[in-house]
C-alpha atoms as a PDB file:
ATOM      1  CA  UNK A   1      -5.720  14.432  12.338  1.00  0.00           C
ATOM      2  CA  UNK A   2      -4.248  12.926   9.019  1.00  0.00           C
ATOM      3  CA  UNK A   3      -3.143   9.330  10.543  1.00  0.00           C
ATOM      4  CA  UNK A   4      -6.578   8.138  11.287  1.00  0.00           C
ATOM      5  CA  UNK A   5      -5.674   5.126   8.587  1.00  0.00           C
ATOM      6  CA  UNK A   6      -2.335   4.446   9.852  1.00  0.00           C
ATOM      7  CA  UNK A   7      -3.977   4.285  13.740  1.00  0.00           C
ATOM      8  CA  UNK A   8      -6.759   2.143  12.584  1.00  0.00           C
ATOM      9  CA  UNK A   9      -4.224  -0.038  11.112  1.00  0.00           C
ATOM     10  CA  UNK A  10      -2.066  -0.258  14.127  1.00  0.00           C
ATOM     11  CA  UNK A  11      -5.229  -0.973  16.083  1.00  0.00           C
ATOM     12  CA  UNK A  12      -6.024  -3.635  13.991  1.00  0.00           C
ATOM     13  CA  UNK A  13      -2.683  -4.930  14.117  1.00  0.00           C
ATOM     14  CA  UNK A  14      -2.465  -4.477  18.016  1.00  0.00           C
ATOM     15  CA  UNK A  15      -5.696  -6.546  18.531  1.00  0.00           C
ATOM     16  CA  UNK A  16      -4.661  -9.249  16.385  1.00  0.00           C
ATOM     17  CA  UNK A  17      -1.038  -9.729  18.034  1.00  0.00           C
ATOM     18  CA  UNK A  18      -3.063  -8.943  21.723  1.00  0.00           C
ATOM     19  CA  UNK A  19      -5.785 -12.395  20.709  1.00  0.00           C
ATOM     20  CA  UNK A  20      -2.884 -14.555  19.557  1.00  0.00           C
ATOM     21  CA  UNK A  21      -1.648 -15.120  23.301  1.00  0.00           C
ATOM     22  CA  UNK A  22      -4.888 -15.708  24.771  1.00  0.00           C
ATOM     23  CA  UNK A  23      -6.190 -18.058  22.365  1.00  0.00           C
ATOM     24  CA  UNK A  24      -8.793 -16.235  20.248  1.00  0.00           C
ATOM     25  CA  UNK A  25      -7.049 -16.192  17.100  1.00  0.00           C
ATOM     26  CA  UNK A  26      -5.702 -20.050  17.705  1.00  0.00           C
ATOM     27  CA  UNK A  27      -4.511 -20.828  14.048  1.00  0.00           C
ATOM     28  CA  UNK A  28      -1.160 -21.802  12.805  1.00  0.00           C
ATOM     29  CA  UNK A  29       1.572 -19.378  12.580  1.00  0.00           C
ATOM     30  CA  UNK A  30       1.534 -19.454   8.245  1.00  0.00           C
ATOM     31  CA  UNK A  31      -1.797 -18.860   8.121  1.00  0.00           C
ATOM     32  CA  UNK A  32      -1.340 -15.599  10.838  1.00  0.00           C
ATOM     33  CA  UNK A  33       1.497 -14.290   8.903  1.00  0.00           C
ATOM     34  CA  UNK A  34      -0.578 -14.325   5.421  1.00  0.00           C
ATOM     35  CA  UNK A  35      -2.986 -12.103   7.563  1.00  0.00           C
ATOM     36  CA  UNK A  36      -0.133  -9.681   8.882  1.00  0.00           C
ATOM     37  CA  UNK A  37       1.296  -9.500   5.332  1.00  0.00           C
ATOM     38  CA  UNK A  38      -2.230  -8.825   3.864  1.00  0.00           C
ATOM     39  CA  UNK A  39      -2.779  -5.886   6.272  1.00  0.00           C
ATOM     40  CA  UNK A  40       0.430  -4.323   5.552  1.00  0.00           C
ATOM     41  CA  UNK A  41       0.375  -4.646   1.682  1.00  0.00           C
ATOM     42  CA  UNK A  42      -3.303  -2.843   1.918  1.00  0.00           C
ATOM     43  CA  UNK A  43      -1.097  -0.278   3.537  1.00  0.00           C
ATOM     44  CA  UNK A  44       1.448   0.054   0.830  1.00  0.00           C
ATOM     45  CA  UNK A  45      -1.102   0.609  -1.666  1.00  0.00           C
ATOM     46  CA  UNK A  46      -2.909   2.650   0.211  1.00  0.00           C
ATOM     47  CA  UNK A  47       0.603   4.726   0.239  1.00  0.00           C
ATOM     48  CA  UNK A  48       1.143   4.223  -3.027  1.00  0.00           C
ATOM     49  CA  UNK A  49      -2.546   5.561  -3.429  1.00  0.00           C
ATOM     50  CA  UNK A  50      -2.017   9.043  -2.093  1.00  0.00           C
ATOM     51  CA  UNK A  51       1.051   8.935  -4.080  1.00  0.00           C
ATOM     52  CA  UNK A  52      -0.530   9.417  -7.184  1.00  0.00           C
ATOM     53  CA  UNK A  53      -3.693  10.899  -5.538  1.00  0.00           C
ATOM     54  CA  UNK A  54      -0.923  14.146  -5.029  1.00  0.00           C
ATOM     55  CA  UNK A  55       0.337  13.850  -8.730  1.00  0.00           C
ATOM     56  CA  UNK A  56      -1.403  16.122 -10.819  1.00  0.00           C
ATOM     57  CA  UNK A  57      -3.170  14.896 -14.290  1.00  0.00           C
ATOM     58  CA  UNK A  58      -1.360  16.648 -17.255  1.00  0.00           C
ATOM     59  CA  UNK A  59      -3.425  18.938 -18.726  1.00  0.00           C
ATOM     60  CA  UNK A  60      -2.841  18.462 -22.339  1.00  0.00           C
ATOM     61  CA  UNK A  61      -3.589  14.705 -21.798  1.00  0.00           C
ATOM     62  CA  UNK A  62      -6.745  15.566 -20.422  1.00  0.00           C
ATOM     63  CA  UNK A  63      -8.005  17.797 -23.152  1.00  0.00           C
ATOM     64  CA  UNK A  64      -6.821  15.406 -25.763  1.00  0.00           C
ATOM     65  CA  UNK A  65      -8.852  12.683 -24.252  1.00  0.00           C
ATOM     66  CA  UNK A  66     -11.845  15.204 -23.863  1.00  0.00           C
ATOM     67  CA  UNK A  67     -11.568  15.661 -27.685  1.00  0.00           C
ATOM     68  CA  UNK A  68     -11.335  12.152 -28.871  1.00  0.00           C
ATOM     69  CA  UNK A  69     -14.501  11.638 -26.561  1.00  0.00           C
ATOM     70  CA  UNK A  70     -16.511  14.185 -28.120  1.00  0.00           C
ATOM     71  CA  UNK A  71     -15.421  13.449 -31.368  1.00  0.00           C
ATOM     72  CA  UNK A  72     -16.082   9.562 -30.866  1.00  0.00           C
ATOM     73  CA  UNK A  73     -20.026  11.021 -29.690  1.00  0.00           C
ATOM     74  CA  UNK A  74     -20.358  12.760 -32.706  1.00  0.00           C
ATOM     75  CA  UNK A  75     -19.008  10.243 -35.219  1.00  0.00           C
ATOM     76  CA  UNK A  76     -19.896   6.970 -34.061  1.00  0.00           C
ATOM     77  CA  UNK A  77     -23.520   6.869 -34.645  1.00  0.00           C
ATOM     78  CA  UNK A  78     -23.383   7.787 -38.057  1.00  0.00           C
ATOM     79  CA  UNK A  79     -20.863   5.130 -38.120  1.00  0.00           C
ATOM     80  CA  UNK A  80     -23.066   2.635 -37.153  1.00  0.00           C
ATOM     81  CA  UNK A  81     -26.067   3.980 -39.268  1.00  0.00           C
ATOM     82  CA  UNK A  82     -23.421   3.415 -42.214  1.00  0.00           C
ATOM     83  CA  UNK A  83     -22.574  -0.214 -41.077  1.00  0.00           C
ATOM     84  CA  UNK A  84     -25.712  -1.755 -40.388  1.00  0.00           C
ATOM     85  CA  UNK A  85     -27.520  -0.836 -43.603  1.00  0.00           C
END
């Protein structure tokens, strides 16, 4: 249901661990435990992800910057009309 990242992780991880003992992934153990930590940092951003996927944007911040956008539309090319003449 909602763990299909955390099971494809695992899987991942379970493959990786399951090739070390018969010889596919034959590289030295620093270079295997770079990989482990790699996968599990991707994890705790993903986290850290839906973390602030769940926070919601204030609204006032948004319609601020939805003003200054318009208002940088409206004003810049006369702004640049002024400067390059």
């Amino acid at each position: 249901e909602g763990c299909a990242i955390e099971l494809v992780f695992n899987w991942i991880q379970s493959l990786c661990v399951d090739n070390i003992s018969t010889g596919v992934l034959a590289v030295p153990p620093p270079i295997l435990t770079r990989a482990f930590q790699e996968l599990s940092d991707g994890m705790v951003k993903f986290h850290d992800c839906t973390k602030l996927s769940l926070l919601p944007f204030p609204f006032p911040y948004s319609q601020t910057t939805m003003v200054l956008l318009i208002l940088h539309w409206l004003v810049m090319p006369l702004i640049a009309c002024q400067w390059t003449e």
